[in-house]
C-alpha atoms as a PDB file:
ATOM      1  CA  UNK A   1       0.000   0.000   0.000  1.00  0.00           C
ATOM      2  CA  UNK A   2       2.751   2.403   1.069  1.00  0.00           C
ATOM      3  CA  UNK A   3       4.763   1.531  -1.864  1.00  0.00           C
ATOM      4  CA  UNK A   4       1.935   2.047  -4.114  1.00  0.00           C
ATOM      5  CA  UNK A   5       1.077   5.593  -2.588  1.00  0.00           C
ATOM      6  CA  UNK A   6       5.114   6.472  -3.231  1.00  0.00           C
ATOM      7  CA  UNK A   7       5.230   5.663  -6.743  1.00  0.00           C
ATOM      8  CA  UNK A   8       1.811   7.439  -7.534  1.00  0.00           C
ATOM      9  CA  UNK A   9       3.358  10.615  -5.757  1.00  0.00           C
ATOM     10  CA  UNK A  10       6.387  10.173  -7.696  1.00  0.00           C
ATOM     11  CA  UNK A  11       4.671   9.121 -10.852  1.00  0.00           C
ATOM     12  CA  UNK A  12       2.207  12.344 -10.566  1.00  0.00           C
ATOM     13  CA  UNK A  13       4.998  14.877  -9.684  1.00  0.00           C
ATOM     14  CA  UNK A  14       7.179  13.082 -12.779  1.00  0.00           C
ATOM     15  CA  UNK A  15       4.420  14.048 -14.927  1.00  0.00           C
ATOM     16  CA  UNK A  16       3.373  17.255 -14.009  1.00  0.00           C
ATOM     17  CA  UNK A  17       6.969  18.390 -14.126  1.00  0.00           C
ATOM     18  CA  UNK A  18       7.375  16.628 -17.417  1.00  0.00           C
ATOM     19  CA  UNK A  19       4.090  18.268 -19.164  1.00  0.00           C
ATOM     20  CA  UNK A  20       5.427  21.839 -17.844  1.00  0.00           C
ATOM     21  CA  UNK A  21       8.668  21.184 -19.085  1.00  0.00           C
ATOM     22  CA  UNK A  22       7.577  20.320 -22.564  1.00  0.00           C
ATOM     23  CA  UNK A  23       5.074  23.173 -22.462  1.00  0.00           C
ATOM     24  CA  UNK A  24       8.338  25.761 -21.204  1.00  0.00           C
ATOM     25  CA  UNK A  25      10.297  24.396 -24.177  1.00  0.00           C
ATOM     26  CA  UNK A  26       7.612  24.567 -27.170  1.00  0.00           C
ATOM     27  CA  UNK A  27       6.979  28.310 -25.653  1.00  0.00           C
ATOM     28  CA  UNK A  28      10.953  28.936 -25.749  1.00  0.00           C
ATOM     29  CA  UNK A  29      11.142  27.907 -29.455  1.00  0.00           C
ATOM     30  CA  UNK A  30       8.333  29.571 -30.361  1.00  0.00           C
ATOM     31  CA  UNK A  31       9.389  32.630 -28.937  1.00  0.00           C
ATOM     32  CA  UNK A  32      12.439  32.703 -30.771  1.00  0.00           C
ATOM     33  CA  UNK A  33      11.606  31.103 -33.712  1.00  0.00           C
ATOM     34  CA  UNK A  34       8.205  33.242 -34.478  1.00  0.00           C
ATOM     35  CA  UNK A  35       8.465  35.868 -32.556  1.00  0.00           C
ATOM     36  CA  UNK A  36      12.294  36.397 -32.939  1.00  0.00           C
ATOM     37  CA  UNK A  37      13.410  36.758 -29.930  1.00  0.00           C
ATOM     38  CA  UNK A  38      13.418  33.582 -27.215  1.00  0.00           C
ATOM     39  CA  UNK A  39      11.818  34.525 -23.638  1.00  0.00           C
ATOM     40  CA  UNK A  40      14.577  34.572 -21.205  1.00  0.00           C
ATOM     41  CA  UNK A  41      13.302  32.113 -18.295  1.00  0.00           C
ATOM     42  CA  UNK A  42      12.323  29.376 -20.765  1.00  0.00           C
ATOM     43  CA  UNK A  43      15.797  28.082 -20.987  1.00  0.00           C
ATOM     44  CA  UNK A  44      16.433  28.499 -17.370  1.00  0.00           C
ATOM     45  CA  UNK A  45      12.882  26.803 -16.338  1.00  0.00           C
ATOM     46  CA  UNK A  46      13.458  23.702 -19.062  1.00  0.00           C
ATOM     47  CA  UNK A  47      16.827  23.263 -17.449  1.00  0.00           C
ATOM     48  CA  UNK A  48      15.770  23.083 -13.888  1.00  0.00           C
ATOM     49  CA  UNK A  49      12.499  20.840 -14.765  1.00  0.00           C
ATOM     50  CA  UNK A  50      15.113  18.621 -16.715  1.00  0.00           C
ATOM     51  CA  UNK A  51      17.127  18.059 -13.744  1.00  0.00           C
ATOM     52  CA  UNK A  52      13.958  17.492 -11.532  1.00  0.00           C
ATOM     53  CA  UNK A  53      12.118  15.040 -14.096  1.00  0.00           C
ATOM     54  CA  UNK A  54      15.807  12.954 -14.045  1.00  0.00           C
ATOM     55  CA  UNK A  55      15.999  12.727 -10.070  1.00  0.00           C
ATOM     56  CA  UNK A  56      12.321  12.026  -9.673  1.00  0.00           C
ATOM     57  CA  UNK A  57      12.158   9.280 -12.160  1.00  0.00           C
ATOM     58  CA  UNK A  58      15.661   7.681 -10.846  1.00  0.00           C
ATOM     59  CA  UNK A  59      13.957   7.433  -7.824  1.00  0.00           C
ATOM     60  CA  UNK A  60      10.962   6.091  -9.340  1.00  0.00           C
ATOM     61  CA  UNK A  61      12.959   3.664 -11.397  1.00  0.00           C
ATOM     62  CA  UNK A  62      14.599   2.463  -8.421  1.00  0.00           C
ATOM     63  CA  UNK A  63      11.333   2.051  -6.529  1.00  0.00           C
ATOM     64  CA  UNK A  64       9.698  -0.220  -9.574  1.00  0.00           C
ATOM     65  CA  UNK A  65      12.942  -2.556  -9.754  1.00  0.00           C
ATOM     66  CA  UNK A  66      13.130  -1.323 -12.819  1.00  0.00           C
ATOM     67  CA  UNK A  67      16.649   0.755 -13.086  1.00  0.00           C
ATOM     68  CA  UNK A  68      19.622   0.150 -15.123  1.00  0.00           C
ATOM     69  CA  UNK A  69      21.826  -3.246 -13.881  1.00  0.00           C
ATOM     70  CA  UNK A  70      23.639  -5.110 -15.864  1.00  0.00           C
ATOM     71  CA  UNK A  71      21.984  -8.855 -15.011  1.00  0.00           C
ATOM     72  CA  UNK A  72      24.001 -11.085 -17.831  1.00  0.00           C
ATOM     73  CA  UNK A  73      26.524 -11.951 -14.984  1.00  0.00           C
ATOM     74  CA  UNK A  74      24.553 -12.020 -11.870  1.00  0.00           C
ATOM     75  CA  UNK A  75      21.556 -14.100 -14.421  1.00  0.00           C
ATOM     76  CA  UNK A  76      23.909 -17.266 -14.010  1.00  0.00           C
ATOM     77  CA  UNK A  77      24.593 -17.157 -10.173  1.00  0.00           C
ATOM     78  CA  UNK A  78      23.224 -20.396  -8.330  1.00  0.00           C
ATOM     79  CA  UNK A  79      20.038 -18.986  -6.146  1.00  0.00           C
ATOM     80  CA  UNK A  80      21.816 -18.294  -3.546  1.00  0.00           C
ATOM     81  CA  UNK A  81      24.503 -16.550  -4.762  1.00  0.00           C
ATOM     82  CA  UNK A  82      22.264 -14.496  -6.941  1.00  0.00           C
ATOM     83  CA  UNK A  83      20.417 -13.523  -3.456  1.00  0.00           C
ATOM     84  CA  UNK A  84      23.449 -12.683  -2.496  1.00  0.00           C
ATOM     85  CA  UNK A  85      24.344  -9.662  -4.945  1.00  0.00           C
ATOM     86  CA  UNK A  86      20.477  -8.699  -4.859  1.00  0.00           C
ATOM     87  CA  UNK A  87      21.559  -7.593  -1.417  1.00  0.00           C
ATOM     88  CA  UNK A  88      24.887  -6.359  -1.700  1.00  0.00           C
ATOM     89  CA  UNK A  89      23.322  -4.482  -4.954  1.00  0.00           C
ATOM     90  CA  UNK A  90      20.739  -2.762  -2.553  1.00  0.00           C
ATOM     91  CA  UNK A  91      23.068  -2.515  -0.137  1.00  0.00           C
ATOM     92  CA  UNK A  92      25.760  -0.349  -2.044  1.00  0.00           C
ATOM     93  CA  UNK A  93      22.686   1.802  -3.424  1.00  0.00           C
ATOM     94  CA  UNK A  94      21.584   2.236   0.118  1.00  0.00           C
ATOM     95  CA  UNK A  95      25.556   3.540   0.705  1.00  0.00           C
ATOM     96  CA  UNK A  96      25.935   5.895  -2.227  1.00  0.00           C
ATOM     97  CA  UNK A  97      22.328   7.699  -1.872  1.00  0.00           C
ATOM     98  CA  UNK A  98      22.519   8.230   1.882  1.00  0.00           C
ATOM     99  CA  UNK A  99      26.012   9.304   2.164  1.00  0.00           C
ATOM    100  CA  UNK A 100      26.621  11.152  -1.536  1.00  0.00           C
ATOM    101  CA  UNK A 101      23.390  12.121  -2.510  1.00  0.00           C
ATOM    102  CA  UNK A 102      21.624  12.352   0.595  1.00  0.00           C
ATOM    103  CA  UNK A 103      24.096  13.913   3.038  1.00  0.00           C
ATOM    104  CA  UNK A 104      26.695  15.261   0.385  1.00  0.00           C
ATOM    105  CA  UNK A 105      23.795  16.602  -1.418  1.00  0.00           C
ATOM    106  CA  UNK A 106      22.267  18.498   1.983  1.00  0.00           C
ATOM    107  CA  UNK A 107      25.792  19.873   2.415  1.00  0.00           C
ATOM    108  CA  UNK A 108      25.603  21.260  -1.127  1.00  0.00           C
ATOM    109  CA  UNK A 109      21.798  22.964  -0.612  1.00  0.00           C
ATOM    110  CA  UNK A 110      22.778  24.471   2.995  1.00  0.00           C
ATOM    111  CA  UNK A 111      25.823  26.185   0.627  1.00  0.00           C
ATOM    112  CA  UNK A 112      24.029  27.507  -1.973  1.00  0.00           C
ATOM    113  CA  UNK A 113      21.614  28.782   0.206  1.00  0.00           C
ATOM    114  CA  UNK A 114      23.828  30.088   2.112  1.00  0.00           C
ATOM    115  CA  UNK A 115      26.354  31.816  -0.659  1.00  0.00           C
ATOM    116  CA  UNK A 116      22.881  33.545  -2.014  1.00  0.00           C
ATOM    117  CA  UNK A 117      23.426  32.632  -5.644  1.00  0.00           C
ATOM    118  CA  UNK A 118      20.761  33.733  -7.577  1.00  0.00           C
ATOM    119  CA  UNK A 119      18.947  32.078 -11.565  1.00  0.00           C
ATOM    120  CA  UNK A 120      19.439  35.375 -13.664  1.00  0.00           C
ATOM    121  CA  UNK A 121      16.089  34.509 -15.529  1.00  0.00           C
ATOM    122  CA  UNK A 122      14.145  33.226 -12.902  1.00  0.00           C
ATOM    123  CA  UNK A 123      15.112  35.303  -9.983  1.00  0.00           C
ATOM    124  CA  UNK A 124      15.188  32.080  -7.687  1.00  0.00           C
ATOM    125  CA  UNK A 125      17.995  30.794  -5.206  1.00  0.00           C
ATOM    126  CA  UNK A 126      20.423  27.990  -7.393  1.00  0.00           C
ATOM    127  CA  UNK A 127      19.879  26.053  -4.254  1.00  0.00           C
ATOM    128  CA  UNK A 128      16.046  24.985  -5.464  1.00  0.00           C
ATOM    129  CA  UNK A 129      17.737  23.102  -8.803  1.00  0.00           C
ATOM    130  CA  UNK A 130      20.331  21.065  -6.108  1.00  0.00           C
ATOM    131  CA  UNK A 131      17.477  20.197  -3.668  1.00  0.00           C
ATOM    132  CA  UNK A 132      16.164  17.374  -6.222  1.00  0.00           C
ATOM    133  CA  UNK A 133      19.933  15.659  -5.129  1.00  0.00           C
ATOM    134  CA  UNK A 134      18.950  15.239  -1.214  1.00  0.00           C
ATOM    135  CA  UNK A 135      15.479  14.675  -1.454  1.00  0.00           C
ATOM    136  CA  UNK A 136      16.033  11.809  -4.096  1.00  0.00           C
ATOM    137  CA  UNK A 137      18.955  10.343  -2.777  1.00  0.00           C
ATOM    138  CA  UNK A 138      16.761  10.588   0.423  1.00  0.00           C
ATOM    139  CA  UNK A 139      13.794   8.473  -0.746  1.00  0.00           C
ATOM    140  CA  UNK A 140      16.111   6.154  -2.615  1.00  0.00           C
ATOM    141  CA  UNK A 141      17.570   5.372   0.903  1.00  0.00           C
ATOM    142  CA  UNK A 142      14.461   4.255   2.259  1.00  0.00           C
ATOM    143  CA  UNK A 143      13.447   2.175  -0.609  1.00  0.00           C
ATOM    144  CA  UNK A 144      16.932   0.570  -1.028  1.00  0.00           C
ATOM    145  CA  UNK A 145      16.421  -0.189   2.950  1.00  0.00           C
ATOM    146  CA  UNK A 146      13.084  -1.639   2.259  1.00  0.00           C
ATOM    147  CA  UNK A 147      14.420  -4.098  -0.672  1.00  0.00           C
ATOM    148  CA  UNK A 148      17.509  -4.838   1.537  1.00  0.00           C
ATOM    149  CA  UNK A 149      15.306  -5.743   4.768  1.00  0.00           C
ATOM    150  CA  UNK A 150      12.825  -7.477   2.096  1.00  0.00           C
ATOM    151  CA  UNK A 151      16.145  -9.580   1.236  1.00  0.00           C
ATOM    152  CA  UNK A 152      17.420 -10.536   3.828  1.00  0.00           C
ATOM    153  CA  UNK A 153      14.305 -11.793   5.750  1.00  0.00           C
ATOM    154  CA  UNK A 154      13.211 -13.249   2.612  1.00  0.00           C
ATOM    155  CA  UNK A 155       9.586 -11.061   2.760  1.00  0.00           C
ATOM    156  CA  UNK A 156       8.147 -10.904  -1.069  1.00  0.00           C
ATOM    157  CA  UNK A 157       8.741  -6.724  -2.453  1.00  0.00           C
ATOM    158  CA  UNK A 158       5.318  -4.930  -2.597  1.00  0.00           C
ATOM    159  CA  UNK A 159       4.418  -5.131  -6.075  1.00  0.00           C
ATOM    160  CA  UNK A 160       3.205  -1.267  -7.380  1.00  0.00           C
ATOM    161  CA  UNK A 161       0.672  -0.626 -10.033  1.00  0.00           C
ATOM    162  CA  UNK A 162       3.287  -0.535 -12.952  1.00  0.00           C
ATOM    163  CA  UNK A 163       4.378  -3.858 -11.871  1.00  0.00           C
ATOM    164  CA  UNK A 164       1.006  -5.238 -11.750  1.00  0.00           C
ATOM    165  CA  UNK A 165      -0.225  -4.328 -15.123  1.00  0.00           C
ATOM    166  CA  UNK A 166       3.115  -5.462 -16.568  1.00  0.00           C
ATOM    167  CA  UNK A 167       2.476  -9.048 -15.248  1.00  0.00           C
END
């Protein structure tokens, strides 16, 4: 259930940041294509949206089991052994987006909030574009805890929606 409620959030807030970024981008062309001259804050907008739409759907990914891995290797593994790297898999995710993108990233918010720097265009602290880095690597954290714990005590993952049509 919880899992489900996550990846609708995420799914939702994917969307709605990808529709407005492909909105921000058809208005920037237009604007310099017909009009001749491209509105400033289109470029800035698409860039930050890009950025956002790229975190949130990482994190999605992750949630749905369905990110990158390369499984030719791991695919041959006895049972046991393939358990095994599942867990040491979720295990070095659960590593890299608490401590680099979850902390590291934090550290890298509180300084650009702090040093003030401002998006020319959109008049908005730099700090809002880093903030996708924590809060992903944050939610990526608890899912990669959830598929560890699932692992080791051998509990079946929660299937989502996605999963459940694909099947």
């Amino acid at each position: 259930m919880l899992k489900k409620s996550t990846a609708a959030v995420l799914g939702w807030m994917s969307i709605i940041a990808f529709v407005v970024l492909v909105v921000d981008v058809l208005l920037g062309v237009f604007s310099r294509k017909i009009l001749g001259d491209q509105i400033r804050w289109t470029e800035e907008l698409a860039r930050f949206l890009l950025i956002w739409v790229a975190f949130l759907g990482g994190a999605l990914a992750y949630l749905d089991d369905k990110h990158l891995g390369v499984d030719l290797l791991v695919s041959n593994f006895d049972p046991s052994s393939r358990r095994g790297a599942k867990i040491f898999t979720h295990a070095m995710v659960l590593g890299f987006s608490l401590l680099v993108m979850g902390i590291g990233g934090t550290m890298l918010v509180i300084e650009r909030f702090q040093s003030g720097q401002m998006l020319p265009a959109l008049q908005i602290q730099k700090a809002w574009i880093y903030l996708a880095v924590p809060t992903c690597g944050y939610l990526i954290s608890v899912f990669a805890l959830g598929n560890l714990w699932n692992m080791i005590t051998g509990k079946p993952m929660e299937p989502t929606d996605s999963e459940e049509a694909g099947s």
